[in-house]
PDB file of N, CA and C in Angstrom:
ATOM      1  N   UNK A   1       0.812  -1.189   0.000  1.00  0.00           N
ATOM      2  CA  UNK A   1       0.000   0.000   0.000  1.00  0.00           C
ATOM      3  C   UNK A   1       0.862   1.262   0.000  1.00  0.00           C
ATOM      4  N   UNK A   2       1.673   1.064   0.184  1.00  0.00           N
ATOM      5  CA  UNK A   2       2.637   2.051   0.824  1.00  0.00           C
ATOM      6  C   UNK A   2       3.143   2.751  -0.732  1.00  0.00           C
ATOM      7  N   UNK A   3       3.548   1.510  -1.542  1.00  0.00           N
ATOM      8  CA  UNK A   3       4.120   1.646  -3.033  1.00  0.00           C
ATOM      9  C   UNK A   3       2.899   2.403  -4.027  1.00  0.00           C
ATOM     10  N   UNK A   4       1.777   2.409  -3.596  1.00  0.00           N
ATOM     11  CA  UNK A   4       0.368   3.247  -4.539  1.00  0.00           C
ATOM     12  C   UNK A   4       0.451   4.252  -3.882  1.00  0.00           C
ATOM     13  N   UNK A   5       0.836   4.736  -2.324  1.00  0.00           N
ATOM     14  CA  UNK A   5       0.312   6.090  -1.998  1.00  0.00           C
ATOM     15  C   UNK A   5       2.135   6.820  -2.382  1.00  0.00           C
ATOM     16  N   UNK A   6       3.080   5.886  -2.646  1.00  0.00           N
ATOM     17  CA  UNK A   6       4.221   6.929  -3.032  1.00  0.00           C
ATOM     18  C   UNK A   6       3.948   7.328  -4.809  1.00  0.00           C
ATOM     19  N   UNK A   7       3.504   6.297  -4.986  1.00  0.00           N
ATOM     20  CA  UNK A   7       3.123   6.659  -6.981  1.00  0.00           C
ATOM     21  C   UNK A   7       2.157   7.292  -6.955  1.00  0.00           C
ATOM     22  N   UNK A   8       0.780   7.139  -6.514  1.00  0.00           N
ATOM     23  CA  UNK A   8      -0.891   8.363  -6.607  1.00  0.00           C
ATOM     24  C   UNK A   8      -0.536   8.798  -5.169  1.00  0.00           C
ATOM     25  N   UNK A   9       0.308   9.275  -4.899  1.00  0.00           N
ATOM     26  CA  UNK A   9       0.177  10.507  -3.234  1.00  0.00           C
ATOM     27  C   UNK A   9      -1.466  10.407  -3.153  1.00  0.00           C
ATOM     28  N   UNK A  10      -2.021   9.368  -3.099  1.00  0.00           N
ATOM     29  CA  UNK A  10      -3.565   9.155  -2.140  1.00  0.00           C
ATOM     30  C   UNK A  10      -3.583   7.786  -1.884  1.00  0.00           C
ATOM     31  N   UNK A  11      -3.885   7.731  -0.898  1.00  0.00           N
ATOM     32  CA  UNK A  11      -4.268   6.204   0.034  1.00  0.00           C
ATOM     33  C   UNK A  11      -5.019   5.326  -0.878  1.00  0.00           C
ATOM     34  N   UNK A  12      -4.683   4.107  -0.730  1.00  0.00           N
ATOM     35  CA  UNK A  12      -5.655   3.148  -1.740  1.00  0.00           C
ATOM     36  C   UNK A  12      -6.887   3.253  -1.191  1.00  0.00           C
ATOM     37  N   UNK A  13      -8.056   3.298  -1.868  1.00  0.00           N
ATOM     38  CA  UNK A  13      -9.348   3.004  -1.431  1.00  0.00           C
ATOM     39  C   UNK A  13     -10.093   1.641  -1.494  1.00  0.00           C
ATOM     40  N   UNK A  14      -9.698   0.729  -2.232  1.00  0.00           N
ATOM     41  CA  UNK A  14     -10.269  -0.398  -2.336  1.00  0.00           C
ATOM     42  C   UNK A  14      -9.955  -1.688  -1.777  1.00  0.00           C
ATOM     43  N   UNK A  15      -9.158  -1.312  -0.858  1.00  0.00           N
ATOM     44  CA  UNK A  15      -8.677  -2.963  -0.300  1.00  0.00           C
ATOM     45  C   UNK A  15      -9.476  -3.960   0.075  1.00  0.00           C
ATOM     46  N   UNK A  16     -10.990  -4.084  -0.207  1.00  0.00           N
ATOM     47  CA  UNK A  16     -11.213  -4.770   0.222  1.00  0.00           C
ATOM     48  C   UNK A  16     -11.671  -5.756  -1.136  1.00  0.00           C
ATOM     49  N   UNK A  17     -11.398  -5.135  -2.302  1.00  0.00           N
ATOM     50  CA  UNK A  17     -11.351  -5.633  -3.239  1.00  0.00           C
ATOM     51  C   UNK A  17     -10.207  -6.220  -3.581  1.00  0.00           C
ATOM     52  N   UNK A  18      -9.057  -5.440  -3.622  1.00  0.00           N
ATOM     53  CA  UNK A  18      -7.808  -6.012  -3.411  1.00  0.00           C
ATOM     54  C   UNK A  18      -7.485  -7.303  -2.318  1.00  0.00           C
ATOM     55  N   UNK A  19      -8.094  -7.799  -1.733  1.00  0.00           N
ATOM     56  CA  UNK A  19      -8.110  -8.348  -0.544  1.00  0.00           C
ATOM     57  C   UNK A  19      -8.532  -9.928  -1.427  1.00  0.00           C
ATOM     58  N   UNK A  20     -10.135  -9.548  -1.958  1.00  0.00           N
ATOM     59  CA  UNK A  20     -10.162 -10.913  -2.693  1.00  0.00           C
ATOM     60  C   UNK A  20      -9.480 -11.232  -4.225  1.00  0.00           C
ATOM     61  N   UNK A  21      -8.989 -10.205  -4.723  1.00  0.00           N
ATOM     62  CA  UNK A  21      -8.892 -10.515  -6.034  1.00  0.00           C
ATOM     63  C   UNK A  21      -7.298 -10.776  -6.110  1.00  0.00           C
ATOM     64  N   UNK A  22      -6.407 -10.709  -5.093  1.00  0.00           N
ATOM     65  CA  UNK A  22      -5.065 -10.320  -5.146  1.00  0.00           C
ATOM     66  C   UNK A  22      -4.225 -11.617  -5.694  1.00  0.00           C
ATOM     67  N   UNK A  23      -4.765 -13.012  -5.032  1.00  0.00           N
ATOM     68  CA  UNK A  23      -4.554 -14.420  -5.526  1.00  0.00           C
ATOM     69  C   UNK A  23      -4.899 -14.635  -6.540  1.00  0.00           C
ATOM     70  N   UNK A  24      -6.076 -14.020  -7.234  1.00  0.00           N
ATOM     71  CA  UNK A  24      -6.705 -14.621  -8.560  1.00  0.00           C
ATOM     72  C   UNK A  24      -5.843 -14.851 -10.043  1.00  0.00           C
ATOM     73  N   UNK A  25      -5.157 -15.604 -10.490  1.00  0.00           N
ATOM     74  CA  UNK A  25      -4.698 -15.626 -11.774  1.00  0.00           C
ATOM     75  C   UNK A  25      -4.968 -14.790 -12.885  1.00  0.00           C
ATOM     76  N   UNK A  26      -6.281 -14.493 -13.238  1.00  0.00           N
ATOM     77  CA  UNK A  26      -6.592 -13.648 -14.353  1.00  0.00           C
ATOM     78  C   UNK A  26      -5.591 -12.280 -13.767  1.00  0.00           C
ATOM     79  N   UNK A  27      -5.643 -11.647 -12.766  1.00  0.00           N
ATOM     80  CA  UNK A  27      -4.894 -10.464 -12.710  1.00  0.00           C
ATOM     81  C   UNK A  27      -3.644 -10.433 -12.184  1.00  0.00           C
ATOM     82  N   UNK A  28      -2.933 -11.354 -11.833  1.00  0.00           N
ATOM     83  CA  UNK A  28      -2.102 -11.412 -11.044  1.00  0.00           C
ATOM     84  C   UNK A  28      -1.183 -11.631 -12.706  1.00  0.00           C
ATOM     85  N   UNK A  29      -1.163 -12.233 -13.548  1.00  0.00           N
ATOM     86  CA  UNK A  29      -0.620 -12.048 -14.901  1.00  0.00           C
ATOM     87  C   UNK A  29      -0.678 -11.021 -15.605  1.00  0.00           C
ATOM     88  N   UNK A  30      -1.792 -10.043 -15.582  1.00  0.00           N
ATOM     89  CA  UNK A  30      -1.443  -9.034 -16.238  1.00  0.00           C
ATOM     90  C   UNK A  30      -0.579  -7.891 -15.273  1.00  0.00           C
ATOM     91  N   UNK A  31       0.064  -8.455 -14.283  1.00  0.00           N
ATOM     92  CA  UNK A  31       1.341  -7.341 -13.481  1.00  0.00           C
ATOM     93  C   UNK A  31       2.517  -7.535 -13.997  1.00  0.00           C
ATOM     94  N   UNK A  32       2.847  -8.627 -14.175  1.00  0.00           N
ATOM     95  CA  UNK A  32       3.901  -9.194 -14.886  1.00  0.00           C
ATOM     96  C   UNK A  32       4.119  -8.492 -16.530  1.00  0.00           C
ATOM     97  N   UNK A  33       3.022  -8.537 -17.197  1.00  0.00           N
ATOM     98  CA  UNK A  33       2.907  -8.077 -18.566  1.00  0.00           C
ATOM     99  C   UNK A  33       3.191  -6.970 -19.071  1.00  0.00           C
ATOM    100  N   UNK A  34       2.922  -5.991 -17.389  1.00  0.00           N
ATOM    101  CA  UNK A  34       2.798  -4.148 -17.850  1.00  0.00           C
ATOM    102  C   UNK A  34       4.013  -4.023 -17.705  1.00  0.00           C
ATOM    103  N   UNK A  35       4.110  -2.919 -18.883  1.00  0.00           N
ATOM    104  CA  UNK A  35       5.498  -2.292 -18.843  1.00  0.00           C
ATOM    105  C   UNK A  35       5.541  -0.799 -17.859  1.00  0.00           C
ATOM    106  N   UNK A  36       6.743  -0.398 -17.511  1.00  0.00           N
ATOM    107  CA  UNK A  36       6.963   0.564 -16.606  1.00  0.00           C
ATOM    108  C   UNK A  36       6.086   2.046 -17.376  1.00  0.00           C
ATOM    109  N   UNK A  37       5.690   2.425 -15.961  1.00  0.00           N
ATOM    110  CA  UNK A  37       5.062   3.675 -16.369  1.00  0.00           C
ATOM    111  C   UNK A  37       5.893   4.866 -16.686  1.00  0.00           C
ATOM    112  N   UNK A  38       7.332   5.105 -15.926  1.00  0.00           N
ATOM    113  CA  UNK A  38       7.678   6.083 -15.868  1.00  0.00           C
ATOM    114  C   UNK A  38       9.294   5.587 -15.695  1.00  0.00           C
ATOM    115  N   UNK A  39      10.267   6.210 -16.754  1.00  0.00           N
ATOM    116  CA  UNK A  39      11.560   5.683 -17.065  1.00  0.00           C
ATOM    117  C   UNK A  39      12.212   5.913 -15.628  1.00  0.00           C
ATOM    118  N   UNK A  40      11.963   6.311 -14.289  1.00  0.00           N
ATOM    119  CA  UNK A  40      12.441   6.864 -13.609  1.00  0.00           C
ATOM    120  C   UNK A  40      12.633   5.366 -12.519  1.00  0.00           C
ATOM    121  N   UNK A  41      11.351   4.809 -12.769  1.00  0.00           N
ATOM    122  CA  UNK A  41      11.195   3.732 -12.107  1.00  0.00           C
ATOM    123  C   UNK A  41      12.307   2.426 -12.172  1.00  0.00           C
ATOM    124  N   UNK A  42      13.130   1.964 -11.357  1.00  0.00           N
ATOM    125  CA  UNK A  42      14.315   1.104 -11.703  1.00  0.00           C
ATOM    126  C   UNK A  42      13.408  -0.191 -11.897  1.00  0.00           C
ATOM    127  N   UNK A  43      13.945  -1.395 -12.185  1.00  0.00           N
ATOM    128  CA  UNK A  43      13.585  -2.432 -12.701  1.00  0.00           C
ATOM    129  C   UNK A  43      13.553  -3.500 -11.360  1.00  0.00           C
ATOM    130  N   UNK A  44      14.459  -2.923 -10.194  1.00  0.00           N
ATOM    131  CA  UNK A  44      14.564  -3.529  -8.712  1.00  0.00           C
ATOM    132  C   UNK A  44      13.231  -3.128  -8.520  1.00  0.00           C
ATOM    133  N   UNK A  45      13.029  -2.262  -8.486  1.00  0.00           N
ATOM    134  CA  UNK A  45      11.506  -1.964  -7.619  1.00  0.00           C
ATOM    135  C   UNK A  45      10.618  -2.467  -7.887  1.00  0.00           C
ATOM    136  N   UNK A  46      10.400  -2.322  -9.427  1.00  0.00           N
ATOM    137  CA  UNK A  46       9.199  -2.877 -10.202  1.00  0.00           C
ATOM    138  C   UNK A  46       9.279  -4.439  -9.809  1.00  0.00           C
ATOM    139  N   UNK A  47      10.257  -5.445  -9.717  1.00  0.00           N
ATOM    140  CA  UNK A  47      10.135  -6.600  -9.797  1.00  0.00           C
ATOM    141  C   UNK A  47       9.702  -6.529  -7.429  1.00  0.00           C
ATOM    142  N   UNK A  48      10.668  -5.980  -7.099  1.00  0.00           N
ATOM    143  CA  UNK A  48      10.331  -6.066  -5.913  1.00  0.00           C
ATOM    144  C   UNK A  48       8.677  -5.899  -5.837  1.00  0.00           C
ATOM    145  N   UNK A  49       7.826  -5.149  -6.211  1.00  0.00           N
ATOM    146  CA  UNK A  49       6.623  -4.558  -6.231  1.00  0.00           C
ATOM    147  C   UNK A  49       5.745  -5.780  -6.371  1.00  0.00           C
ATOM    148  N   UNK A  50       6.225  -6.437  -7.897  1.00  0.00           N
ATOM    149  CA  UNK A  50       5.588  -7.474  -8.277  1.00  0.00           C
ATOM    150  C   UNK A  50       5.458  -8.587  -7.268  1.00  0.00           C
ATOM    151  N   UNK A  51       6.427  -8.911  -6.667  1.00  0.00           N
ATOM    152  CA  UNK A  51       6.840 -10.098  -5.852  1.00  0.00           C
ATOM    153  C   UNK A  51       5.951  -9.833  -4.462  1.00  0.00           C
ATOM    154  N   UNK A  52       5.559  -8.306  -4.465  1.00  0.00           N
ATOM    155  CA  UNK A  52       5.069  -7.864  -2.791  1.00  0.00           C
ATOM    156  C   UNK A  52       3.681  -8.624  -3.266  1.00  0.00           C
ATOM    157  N   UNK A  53       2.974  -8.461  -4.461  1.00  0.00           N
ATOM    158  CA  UNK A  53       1.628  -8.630  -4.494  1.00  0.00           C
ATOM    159  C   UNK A  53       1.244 -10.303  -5.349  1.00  0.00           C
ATOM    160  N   UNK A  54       2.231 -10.784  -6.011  1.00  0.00           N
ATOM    161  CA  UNK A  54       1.996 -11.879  -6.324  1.00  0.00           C
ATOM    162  C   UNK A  54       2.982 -13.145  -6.353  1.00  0.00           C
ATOM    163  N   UNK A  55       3.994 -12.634  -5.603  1.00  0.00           N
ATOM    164  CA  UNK A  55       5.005 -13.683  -5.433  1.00  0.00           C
ATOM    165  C   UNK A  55       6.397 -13.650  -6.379  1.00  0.00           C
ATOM    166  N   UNK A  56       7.147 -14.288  -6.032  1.00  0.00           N
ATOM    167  CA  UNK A  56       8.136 -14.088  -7.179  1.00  0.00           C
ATOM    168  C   UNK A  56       8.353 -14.589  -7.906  1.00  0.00           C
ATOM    169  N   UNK A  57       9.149 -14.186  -9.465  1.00  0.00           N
ATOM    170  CA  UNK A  57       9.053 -14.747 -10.166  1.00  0.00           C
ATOM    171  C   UNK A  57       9.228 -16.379 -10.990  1.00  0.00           C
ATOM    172  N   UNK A  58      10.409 -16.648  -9.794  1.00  0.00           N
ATOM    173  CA  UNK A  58      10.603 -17.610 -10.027  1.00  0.00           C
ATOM    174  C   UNK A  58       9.591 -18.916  -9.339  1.00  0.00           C
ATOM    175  N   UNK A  59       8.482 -17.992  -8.117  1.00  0.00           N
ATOM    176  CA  UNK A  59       8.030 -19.453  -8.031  1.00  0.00           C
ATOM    177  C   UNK A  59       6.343 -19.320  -8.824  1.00  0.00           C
ATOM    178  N   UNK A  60       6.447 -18.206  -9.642  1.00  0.00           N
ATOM    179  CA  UNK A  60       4.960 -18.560 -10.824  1.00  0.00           C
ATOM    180  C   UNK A  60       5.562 -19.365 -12.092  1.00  0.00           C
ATOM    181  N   UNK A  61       7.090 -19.333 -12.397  1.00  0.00           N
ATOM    182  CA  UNK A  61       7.216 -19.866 -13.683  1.00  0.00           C
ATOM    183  C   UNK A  61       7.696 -21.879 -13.057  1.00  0.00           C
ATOM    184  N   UNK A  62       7.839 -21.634 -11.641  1.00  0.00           N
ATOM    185  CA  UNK A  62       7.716 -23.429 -11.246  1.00  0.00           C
ATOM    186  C   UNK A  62       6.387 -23.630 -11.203  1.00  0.00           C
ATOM    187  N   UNK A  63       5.380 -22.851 -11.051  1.00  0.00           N
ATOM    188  CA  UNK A  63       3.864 -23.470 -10.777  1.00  0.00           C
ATOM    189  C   UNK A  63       3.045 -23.622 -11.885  1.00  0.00           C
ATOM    190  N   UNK A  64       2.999 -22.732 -12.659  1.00  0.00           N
ATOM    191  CA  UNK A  64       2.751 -22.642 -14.141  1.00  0.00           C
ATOM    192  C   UNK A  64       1.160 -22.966 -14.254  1.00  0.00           C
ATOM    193  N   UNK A  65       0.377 -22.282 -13.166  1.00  0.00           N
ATOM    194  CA  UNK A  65      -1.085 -22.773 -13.432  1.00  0.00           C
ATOM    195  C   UNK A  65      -2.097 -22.198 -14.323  1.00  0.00           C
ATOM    196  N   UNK A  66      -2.960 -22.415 -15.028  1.00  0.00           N
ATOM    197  CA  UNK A  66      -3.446 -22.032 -15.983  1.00  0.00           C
ATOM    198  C   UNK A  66      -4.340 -20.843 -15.731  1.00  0.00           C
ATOM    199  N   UNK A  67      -4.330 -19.592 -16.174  1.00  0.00           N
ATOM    200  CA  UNK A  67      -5.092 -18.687 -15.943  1.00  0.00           C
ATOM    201  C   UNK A  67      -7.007 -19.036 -15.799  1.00  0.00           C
ATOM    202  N   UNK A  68      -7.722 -18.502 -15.111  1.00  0.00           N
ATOM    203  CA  UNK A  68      -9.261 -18.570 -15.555  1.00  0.00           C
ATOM    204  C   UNK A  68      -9.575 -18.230 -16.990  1.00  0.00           C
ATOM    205  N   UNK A  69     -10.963 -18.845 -17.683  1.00  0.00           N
ATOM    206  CA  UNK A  69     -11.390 -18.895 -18.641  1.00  0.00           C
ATOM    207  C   UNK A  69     -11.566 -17.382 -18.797  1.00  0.00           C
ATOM    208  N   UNK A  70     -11.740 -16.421 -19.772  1.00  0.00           N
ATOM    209  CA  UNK A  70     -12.308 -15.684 -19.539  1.00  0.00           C
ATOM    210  C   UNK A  70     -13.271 -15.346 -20.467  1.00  0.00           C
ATOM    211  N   UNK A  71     -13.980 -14.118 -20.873  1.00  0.00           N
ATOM    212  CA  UNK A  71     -15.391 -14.070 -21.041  1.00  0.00           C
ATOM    213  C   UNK A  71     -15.613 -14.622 -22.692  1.00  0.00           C
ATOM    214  N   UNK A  72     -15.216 -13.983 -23.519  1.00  0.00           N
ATOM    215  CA  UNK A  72     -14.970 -15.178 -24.800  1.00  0.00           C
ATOM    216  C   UNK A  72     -14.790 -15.951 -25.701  1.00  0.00           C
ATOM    217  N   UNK A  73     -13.870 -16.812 -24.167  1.00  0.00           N
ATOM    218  CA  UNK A  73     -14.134 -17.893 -24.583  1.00  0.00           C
ATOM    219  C   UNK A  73     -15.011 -18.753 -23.596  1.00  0.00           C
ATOM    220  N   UNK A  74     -15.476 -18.238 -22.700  1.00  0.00           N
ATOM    221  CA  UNK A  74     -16.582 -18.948 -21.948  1.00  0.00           C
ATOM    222  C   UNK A  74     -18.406 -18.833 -22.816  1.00  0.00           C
ATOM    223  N   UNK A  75     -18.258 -17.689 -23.986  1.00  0.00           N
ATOM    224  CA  UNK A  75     -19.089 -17.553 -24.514  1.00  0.00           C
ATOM    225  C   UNK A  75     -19.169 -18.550 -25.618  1.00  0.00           C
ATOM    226  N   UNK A  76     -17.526 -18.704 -26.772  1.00  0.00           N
ATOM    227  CA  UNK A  76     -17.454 -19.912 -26.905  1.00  0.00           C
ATOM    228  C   UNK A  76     -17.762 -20.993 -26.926  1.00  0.00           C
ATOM    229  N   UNK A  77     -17.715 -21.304 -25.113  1.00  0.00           N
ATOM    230  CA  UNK A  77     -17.695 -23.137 -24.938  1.00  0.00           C
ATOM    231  C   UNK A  77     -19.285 -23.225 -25.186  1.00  0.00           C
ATOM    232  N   UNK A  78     -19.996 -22.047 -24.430  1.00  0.00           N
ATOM    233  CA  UNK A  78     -21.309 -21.832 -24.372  1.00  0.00           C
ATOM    234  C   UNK A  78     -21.791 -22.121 -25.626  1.00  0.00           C
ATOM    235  N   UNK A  79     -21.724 -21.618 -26.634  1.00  0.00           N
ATOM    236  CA  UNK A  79     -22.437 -21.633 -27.846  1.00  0.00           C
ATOM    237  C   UNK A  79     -21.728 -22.972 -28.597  1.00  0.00           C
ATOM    238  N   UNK A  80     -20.518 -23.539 -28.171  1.00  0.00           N
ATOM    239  CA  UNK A  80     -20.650 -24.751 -29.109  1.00  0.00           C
ATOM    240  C   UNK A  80     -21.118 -26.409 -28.316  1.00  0.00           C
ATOM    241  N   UNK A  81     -21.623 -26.149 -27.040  1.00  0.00           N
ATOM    242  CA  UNK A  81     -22.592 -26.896 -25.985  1.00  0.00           C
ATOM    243  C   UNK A  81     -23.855 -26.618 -26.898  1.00  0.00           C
ATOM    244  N   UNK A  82     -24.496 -25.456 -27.138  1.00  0.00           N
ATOM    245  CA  UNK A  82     -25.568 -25.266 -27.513  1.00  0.00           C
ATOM    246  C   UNK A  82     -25.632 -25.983 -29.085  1.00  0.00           C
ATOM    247  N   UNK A  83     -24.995 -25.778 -29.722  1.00  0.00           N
ATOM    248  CA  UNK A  83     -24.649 -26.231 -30.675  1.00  0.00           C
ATOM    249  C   UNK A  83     -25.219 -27.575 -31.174  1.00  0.00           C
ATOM    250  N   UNK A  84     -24.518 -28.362 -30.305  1.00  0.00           N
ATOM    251  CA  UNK A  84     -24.132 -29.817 -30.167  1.00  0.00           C
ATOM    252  C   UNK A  84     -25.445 -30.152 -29.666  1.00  0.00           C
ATOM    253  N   UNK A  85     -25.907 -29.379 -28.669  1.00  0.00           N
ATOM    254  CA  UNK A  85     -27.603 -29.907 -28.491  1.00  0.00           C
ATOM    255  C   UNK A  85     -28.469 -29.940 -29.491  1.00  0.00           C
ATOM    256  N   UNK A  86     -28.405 -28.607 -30.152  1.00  0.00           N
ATOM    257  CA  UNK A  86     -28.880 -28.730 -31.833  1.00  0.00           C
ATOM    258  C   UNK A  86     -29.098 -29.886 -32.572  1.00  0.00           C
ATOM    259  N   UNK A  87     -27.813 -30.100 -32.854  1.00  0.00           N
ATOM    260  CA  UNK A  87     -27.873 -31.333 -33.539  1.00  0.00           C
ATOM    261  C   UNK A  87     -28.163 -32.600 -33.088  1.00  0.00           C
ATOM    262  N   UNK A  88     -27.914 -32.489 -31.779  1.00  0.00           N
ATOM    263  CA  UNK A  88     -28.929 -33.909 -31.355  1.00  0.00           C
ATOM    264  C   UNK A  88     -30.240 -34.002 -31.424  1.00  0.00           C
ATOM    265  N   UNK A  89     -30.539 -32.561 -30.982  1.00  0.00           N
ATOM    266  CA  UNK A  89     -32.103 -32.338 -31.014  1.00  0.00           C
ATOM    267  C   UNK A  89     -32.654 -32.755 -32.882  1.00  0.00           C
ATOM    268  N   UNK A  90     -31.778 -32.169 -33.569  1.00  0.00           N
ATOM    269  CA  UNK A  90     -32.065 -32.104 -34.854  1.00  0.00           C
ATOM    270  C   UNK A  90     -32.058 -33.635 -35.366  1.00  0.00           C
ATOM    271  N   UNK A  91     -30.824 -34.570 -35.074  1.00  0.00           N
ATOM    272  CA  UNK A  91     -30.949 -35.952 -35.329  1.00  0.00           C
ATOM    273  C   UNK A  91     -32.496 -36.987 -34.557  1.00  0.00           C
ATOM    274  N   UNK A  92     -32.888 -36.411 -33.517  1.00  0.00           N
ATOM    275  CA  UNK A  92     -33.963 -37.370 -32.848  1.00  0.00           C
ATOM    276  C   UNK A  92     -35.453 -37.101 -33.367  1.00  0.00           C
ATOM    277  N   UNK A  93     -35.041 -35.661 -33.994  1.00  0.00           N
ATOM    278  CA  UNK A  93     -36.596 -35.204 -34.695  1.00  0.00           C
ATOM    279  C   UNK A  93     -36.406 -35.745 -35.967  1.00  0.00           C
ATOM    280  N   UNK A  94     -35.229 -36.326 -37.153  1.00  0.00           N
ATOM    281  CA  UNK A  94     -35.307 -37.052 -37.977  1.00  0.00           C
ATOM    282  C   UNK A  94     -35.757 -38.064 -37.907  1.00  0.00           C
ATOM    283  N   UNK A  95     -35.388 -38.849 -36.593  1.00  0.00           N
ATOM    284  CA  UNK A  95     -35.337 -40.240 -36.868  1.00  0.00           C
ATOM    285  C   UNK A  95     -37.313 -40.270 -36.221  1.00  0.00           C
ATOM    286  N   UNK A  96     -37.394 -39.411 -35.787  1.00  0.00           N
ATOM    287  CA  UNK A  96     -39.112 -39.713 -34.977  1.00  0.00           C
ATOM    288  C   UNK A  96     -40.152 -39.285 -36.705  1.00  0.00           C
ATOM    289  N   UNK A  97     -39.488 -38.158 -37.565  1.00  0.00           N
ATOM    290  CA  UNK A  97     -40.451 -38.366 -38.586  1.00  0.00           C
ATOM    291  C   UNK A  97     -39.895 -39.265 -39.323  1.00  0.00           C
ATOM    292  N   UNK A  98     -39.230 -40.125 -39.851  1.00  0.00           N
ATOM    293  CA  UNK A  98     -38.793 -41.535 -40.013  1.00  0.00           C
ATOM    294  C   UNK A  98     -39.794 -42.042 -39.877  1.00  0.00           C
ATOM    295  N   UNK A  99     -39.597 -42.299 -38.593  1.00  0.00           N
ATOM    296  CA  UNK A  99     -40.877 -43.432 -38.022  1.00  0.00           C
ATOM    297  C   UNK A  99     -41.983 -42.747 -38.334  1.00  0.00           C
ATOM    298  N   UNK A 100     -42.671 -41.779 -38.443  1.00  0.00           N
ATOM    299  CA  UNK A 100     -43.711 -41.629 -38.243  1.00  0.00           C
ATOM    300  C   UNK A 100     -44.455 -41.972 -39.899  1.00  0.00           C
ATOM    301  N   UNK A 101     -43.445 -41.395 -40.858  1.00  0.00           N
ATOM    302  CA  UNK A 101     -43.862 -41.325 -42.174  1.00  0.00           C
ATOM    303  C   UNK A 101     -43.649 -43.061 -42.749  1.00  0.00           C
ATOM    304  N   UNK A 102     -42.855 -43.941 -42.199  1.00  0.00           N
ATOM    305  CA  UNK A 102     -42.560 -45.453 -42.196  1.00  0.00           C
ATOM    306  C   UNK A 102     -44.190 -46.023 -41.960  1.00  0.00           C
ATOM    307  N   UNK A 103     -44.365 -45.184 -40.875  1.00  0.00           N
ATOM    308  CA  UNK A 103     -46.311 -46.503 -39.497  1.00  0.00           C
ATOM    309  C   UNK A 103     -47.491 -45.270 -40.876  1.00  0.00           C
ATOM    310  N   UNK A 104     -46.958 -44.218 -41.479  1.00  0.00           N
ATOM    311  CA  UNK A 104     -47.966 -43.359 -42.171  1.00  0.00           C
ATOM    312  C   UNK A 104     -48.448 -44.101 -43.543  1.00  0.00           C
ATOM    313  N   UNK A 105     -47.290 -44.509 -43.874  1.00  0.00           N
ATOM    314  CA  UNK A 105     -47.023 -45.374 -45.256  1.00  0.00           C
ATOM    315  C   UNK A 105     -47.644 -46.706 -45.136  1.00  0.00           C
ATOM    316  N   UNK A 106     -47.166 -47.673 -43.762  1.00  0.00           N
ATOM    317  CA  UNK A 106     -47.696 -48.718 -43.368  1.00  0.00           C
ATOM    318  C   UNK A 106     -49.190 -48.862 -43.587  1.00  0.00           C
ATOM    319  N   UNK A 107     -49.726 -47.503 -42.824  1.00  0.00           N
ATOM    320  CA  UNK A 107     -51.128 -47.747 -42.513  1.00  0.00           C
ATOM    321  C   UNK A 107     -51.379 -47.308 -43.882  1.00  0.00           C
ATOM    322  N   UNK A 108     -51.136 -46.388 -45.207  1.00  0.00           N
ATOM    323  CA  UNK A 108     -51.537 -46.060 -46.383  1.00  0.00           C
ATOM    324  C   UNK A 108     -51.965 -48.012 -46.894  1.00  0.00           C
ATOM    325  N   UNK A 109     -50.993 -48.132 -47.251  1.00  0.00           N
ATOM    326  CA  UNK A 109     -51.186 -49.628 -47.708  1.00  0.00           C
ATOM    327  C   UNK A 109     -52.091 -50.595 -46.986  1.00  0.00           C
ATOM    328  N   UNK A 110     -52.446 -50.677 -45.795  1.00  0.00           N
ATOM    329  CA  UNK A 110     -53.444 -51.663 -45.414  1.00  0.00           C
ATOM    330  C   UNK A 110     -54.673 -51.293 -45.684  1.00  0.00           C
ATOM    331  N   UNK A 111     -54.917 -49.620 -45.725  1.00  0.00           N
ATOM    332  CA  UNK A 111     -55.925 -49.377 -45.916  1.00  0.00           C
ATOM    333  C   UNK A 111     -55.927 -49.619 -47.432  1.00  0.00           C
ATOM    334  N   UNK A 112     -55.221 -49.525 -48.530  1.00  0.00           N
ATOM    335  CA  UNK A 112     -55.200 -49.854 -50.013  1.00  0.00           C
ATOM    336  C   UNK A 112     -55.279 -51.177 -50.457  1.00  0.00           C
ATOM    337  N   UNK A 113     -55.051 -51.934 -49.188  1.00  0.00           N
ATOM    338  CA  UNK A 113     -55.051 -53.807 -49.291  1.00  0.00           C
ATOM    339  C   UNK A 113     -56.987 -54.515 -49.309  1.00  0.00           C
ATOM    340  N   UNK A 114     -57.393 -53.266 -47.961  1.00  0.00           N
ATOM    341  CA  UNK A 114     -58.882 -54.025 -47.803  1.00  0.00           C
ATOM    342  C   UNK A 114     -59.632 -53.259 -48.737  1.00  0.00           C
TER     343      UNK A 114
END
């Protein structure tokens, strides 16, 4: 906290958001990603900084866990689930007018027999 009120000279306001989201993978990768804001900033600090809020570097590249899904491709998985129901739905309504036009035909002919 100390490192946001020396960069925005104002107190963090959200810690209690920071509080749950600080472990989460989706953001804890994009700290790593950003580049320095201000050339003034040494490359000790920045990595020290990193390490205060998500550990260091060397023990995320031994853990290597897969980030959360995010939105999409969770929309994605969504629509090719839906998908796939489609076509099942679409294969069971073939095979039921199948049958139906098979017992339609059946009964055409018995009635054409008597």
């Amino acid at each position: 906290m100390t490192l946001y009120l020396t960069f925005q000279k104002k107190t963090f306001q959200l810690i209690h958001c920071w509080t749950e989201l600080r472990n989460c993978l989706k953001f804890s990768s994009t700290l790593e990603k950003k580049t320095r804001k201000s050339p003034l900033e040494s490359p000790v600090a920045s990595a020290s900084a990193q390490s205060q809020f998500i550990g260091t570097p060397a023990q995320e590249s031994e853990e290597r866990i897969e980030r959360a899904m995010g939105k999409k491709a969770a929309k994605r998985l969504k629509k090719s689930e839906h998908d796939a129901k489609d076509v099942e739905f679409i294969t069971a309504l073939t095979q039921v007018k199948d049958t139906v036009s098979k017992l339609s035909k059946a009964r055409y002919e018995k009635i054409q027999d008597d």
